[in-house]
Protein backbone atom coordinates (compact mmCIF):
# COMPACT_ATOMS: atom_id res chain seq x y z
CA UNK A 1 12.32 -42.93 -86.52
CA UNK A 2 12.58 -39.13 -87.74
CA UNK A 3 15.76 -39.85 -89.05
CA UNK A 4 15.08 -42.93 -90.98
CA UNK A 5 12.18 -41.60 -92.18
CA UNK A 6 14.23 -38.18 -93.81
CA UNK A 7 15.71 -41.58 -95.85
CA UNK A 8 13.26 -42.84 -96.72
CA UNK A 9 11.73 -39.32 -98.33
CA UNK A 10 14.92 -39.34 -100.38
CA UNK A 11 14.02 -42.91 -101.54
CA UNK A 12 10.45 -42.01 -102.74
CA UNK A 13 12.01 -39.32 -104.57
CA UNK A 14 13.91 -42.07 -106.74
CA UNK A 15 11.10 -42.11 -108.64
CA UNK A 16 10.34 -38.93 -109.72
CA UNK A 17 14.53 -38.93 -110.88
CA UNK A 18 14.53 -42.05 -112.52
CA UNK A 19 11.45 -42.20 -114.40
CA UNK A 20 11.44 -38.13 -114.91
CA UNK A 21 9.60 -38.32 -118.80
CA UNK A 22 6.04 -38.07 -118.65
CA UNK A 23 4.56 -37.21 -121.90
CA UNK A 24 1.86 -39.64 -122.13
CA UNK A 25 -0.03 -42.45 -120.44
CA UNK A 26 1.36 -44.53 -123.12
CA UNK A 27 5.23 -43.59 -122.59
CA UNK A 28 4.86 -43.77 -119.03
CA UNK A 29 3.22 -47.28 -119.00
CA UNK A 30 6.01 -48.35 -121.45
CA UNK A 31 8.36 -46.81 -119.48
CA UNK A 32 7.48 -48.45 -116.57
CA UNK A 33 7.02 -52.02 -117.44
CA UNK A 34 9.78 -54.17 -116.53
CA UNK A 35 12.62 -55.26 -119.10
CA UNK A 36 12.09 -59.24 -119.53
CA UNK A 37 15.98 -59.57 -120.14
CA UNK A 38 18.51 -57.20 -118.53
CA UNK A 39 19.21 -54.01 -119.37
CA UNK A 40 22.07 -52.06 -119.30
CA UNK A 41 21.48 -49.25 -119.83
CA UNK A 42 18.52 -48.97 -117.11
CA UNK A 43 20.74 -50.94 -114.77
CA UNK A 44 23.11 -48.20 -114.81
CA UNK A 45 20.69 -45.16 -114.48
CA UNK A 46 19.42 -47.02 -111.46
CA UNK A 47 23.07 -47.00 -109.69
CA UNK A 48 23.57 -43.83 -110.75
CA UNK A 49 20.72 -42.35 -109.13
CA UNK A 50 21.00 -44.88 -106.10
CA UNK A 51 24.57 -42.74 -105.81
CA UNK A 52 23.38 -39.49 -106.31
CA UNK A 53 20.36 -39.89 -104.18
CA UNK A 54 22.56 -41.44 -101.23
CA UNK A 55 25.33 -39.11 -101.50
CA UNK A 56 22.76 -36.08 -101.25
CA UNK A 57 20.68 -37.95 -98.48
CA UNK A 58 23.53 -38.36 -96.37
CA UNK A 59 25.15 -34.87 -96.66
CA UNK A 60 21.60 -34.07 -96.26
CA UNK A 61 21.32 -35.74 -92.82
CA UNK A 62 24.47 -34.95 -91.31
CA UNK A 63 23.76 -31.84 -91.82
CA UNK A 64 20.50 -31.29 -90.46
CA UNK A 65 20.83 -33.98 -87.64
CA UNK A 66 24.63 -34.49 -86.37
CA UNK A 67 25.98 -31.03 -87.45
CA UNK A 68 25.48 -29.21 -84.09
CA UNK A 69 26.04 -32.34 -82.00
CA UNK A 70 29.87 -33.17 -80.68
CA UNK A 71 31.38 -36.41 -82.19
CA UNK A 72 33.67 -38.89 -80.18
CA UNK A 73 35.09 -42.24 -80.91
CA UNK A 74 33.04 -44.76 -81.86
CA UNK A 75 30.73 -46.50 -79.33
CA UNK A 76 27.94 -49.11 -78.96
CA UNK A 77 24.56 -47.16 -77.15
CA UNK A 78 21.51 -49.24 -75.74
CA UNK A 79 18.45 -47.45 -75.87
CA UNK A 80 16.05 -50.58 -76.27
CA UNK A 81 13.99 -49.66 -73.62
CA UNK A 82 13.42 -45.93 -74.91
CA UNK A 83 9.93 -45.17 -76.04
CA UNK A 84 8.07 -48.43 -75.29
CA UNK A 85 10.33 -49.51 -78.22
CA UNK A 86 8.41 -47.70 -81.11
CA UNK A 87 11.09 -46.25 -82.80
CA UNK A 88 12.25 -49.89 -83.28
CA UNK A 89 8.95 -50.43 -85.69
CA UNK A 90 10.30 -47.28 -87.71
CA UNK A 91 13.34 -48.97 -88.00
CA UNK A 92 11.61 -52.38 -89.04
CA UNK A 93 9.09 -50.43 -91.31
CA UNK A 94 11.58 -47.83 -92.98
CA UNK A 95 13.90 -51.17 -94.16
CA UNK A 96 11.30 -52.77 -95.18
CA UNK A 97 9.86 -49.94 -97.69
CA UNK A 98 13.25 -49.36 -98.45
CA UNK A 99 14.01 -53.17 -99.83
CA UNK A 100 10.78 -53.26 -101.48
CA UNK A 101 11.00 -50.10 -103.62
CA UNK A 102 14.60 -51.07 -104.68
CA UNK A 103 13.81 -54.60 -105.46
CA UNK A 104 11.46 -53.53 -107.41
CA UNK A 105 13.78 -50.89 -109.35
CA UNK A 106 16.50 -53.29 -110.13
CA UNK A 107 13.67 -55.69 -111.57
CA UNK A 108 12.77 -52.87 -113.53
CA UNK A 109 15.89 -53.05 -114.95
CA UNK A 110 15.36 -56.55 -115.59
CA UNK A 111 17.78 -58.28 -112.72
CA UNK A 112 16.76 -61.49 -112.51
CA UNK A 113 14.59 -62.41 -109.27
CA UNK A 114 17.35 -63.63 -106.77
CA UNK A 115 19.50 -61.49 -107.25
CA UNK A 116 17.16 -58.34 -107.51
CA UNK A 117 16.07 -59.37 -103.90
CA UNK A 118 19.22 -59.80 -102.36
CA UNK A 119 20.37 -56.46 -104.53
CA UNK A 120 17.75 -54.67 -103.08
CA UNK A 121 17.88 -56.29 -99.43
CA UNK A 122 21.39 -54.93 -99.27
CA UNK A 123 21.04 -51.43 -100.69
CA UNK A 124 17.87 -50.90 -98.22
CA UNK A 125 20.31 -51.94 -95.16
CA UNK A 126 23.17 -49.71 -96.65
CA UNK A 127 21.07 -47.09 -96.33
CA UNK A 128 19.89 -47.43 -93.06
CA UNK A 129 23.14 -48.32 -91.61
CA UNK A 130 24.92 -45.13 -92.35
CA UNK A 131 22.47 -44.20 -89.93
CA UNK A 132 23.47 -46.03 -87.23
CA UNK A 133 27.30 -45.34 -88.13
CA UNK A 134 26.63 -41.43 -87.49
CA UNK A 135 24.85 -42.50 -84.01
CA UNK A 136 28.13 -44.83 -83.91
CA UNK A 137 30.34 -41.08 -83.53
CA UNK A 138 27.92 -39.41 -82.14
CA UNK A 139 28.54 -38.24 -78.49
CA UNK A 140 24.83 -37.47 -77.88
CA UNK A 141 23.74 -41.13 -79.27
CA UNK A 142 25.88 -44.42 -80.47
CA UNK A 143 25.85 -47.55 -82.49
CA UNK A 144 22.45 -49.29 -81.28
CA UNK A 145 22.32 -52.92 -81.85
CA UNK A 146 18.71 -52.82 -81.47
CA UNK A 147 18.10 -50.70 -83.93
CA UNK A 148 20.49 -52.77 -86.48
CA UNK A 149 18.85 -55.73 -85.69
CA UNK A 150 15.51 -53.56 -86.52
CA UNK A 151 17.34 -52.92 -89.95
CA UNK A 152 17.75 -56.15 -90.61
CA UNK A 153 14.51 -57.87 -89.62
CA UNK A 154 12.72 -55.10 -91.83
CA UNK A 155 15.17 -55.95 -94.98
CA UNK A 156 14.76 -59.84 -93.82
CA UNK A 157 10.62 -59.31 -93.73
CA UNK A 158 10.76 -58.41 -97.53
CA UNK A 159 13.47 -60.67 -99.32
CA UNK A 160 12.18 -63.55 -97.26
CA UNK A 161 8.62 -63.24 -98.77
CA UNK A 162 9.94 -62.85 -102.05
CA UNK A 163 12.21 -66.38 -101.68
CA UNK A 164 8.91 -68.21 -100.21
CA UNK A 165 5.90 -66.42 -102.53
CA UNK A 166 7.52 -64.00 -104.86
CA UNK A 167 5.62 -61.52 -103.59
CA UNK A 168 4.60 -59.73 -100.44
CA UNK A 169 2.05 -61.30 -98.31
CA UNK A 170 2.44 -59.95 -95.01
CA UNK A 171 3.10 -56.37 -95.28
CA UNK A 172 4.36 -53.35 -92.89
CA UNK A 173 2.54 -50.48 -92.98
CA UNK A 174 2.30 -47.05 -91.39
CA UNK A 175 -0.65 -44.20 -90.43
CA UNK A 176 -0.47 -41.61 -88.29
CA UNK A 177 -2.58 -38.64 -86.66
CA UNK A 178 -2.69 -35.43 -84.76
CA UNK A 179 -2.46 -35.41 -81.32
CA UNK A 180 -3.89 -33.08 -79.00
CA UNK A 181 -1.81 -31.56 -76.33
CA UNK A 182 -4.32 -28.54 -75.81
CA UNK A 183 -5.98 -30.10 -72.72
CA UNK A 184 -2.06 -30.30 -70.87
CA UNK A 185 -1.04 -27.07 -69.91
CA UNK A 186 2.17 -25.00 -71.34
CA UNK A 187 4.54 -26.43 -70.04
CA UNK A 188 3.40 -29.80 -71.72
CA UNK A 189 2.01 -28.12 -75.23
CA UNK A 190 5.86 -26.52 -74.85
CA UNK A 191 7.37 -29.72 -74.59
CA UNK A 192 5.37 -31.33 -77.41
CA UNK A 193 6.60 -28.57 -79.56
CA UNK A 194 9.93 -28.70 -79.12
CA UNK A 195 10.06 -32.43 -79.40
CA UNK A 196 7.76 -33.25 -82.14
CA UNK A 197 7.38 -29.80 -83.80
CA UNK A 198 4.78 -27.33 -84.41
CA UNK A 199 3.81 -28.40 -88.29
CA UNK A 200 1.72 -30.86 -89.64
CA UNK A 201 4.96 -32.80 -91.61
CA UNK A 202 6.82 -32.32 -88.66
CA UNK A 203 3.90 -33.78 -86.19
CA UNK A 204 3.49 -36.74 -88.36
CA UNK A 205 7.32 -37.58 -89.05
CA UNK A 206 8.37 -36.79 -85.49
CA UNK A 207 5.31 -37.75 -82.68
CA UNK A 208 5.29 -41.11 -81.61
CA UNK A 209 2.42 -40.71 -79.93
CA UNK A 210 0.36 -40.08 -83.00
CA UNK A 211 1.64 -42.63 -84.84
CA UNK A 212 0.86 -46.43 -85.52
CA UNK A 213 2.80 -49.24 -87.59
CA UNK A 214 0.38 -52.32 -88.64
CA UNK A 215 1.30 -56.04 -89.81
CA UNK A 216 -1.25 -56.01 -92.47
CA UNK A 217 -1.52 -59.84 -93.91
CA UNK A 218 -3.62 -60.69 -96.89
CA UNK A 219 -5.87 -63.62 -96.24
CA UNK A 220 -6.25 -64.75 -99.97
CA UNK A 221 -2.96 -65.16 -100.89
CA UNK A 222 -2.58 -68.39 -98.45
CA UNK A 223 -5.97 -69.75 -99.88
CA UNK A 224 -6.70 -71.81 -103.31
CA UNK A 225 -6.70 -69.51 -106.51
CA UNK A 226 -10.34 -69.40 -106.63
CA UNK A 227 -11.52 -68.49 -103.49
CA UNK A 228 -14.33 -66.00 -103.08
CA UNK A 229 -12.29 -64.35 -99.96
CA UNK A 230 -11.52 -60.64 -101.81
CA UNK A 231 -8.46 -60.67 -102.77
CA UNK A 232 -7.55 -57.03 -101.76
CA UNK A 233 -8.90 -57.04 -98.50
CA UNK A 234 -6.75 -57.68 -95.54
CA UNK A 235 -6.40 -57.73 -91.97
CA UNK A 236 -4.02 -55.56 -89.97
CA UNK A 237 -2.78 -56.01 -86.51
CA UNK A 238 -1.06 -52.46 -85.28
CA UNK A 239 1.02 -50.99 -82.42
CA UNK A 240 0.97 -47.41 -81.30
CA UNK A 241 1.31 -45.62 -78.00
CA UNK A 242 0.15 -43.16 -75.87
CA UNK A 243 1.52 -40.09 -73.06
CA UNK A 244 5.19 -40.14 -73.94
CA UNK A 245 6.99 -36.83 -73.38
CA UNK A 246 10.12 -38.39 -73.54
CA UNK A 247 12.03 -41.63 -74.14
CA UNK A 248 11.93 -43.19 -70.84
CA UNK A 249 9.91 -40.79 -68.50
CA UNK A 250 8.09 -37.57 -68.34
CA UNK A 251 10.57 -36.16 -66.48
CA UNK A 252 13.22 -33.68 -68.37
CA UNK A 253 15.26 -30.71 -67.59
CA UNK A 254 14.85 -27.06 -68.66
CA UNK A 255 18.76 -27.68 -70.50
CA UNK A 256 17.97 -30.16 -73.50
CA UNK A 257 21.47 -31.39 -73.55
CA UNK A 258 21.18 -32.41 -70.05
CA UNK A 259 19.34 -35.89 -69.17
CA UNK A 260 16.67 -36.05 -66.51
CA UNK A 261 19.08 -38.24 -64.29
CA UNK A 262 21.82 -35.29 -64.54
CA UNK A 263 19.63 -32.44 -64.19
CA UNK A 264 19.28 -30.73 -60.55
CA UNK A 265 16.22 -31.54 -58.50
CA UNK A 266 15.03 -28.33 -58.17
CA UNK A 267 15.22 -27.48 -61.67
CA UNK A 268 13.55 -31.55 -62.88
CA UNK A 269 10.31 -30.82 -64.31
CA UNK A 270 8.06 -33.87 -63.32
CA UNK A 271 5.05 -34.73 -65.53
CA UNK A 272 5.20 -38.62 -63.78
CA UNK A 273 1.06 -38.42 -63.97
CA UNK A 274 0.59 -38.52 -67.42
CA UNK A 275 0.35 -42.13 -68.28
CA UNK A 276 2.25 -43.62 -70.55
CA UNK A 277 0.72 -46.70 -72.03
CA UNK A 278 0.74 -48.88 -74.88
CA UNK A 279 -2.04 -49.68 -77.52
CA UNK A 280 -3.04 -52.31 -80.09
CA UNK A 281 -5.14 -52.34 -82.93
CA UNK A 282 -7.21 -54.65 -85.15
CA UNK A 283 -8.52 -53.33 -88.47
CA UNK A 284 -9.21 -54.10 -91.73
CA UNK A 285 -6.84 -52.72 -94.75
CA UNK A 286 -6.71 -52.68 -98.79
CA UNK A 287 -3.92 -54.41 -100.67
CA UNK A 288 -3.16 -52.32 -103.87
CA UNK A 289 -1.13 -54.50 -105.46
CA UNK A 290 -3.83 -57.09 -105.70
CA UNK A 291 -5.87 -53.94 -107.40
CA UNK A 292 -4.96 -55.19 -111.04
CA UNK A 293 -5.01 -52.38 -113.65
CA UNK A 294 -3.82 -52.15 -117.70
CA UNK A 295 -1.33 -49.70 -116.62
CA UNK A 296 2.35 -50.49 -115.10
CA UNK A 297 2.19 -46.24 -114.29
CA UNK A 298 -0.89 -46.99 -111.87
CA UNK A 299 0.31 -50.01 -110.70
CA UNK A 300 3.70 -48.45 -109.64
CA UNK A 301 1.61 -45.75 -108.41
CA UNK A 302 -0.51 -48.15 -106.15
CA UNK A 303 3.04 -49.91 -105.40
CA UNK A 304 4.07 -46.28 -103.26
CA UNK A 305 0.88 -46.25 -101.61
CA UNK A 306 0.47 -49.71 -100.41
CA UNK A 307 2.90 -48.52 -97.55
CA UNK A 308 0.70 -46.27 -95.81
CA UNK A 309 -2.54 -48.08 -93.78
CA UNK A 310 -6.02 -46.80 -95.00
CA UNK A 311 -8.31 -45.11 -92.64
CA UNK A 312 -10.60 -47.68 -91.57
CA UNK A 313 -12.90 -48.94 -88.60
CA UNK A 314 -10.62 -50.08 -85.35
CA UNK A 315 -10.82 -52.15 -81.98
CA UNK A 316 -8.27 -50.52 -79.54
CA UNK A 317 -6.85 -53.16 -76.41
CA UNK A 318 -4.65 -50.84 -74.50
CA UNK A 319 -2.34 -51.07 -71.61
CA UNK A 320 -5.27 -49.34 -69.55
CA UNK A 321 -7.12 -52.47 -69.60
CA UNK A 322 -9.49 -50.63 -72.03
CA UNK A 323 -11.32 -51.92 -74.96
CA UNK A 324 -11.86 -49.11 -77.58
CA UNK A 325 -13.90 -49.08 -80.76
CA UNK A 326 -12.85 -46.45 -83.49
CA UNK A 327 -15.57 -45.84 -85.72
CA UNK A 328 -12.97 -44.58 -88.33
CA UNK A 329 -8.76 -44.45 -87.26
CA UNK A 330 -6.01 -43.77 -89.15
């Protein structure tokens, strides 16, 4: 998810690059109100800085992920059963974000609907495939078909909605937290650091165990026009989990390059009695696109944060057979 997530920081950055001017409320809402007809001329600063931005974000990647790592031919790698299958959701969720915000920059350049979707459907799998074509040559990793298929259900999530409703109804979102590792002793708190990092950016880009993706649907958008339900409240379902030190055990081996299956007895170090476990979550959620404003700058604002989950009250069911309330979880 780390890596797809490095993209998807690129993407966000779009924004600051395409619609750089700022000298007023005024300019900025004009600026950002969509062209009713096409437009050239924004059409073409958008594949511009789709090129620029991809070509940087994947020199960018290679070389802070595959640099130091050994390439081979290419190969096919199943790792669907690593990390109770979490990183799958970053795959889902990153695609998803990634269609969305480009859809809604080729509208912006006035594309008509259909072909804005499927225009931005594409670019958001593009982008997430190189991905998998580095893993492809990567000795350490390889092409996961789990993770495409992730790709595409995320990309498939957003253009589908926008065939059926025109809009997003159902939406994928993401929160994370801080875990504590200080009640483990070094040798875990070690671990931790070295897989998930020791800053706060790093912590909540890198540990799944902090993390949570929701399905947040909103309620009023499948009822009549007039209906008192509020129209930007909705209701989020999400998955997280809980005690992983790695993807398929606790269990690894002083030599990170070596797998716990490879590495000596003697030298395994066994954390087996840390539980790993799954959780899910039902909470409430706000729908910022349904938070109408005079101003296309704020709405495009509230467009960006609509993909992160609000901090709100929680019931936890977990794999513990434990029922949870969270007075306030993000």
């Amino acid at each position: 998810m780390k890596k797809t997530i490095l993209i998807s920081l690129i993407i966000i950055n779009f924004i600051q690059n395409i619609f750089a001017q700022n000298d007023s409320t005024g300019f900025l809402d004009k600026l950002f109100t969509p062209s009713e007809t096409f437009n050239k001329q924004r059409f073409y600063s958008v594949l511009g800085t789709e090129a620029v931005l991809y070509s940087s974000a994947t020199v960018l990647l290679y070389q802070y992920w595959y640099k130091d790592y050994p390439s081979t031919k290419f190969h096919f790698f199943n790792d669907n059963g690593e990390w109770m299958q979490y990183d799958k959701l970053g795959h889902v969720y990153t695609t998803y974000f990634e269609t969305n915000i480009t859809t809604g920059f080729y509208k912006w350049a006035g594309v008509k609907d259909e072909n804005a979707y499927w225009a931005g459907a594409v670019t958001g799998s593009i982008l997430q495939l190189t991905i998998e074509v580095f893993d492809g040559f990567s000795e350490k990793w390889g092409f996961s078909p789990g993770d495409f298929a992730a790709n595409t259900l995320g990309a498939g999530l957003s253009v589908g909605q926008n065939y059926l409703w025109d809009e997003q109804r159902i939406r994928i979102k993401f929160s994370s937290h801080f875990t504590d590792y200080s009640q483990y002793d070094t040798t875990v708190q070690n671990r931790a650091a070295n897989l998930f990092g020791t800053s706060g950016p790093e912590k909540v880009l890198k540990d799944y165990n902090g993390q949570t993706t929701w399905l947040s649907v909103n309620p009023s958008m499948f009822m009549k026009e007039d209906t008192k339900f509020p129209k930007w409240l909705m209701i989020s379902g999400g998955y997280s989990v809980e005690g992983l030190l790695g993807g398929y055990e606790n269990k690894w081996c002083p030599d990170p390059n070596m797998k716990p299956e490879d590495c000596p007895p003697e030298l395994l170090i066994d954390y087996s009695n840390i539980e790993r476990y799954r959780q899910f979550y039902l909470s409430v959620d706000v729908d910022f696109s349904q938070i109408k404003t005079n101003s296309e700058f704020l709405n495009a604002i509230f467009g960006v944060i609509n993909i992160v989950k609000i901090p709100a009250p929680a019931l936890e069911f977990n794999g513990n057979g434990e029922v949870k309330f969270k007075p306030l979880y993000f």
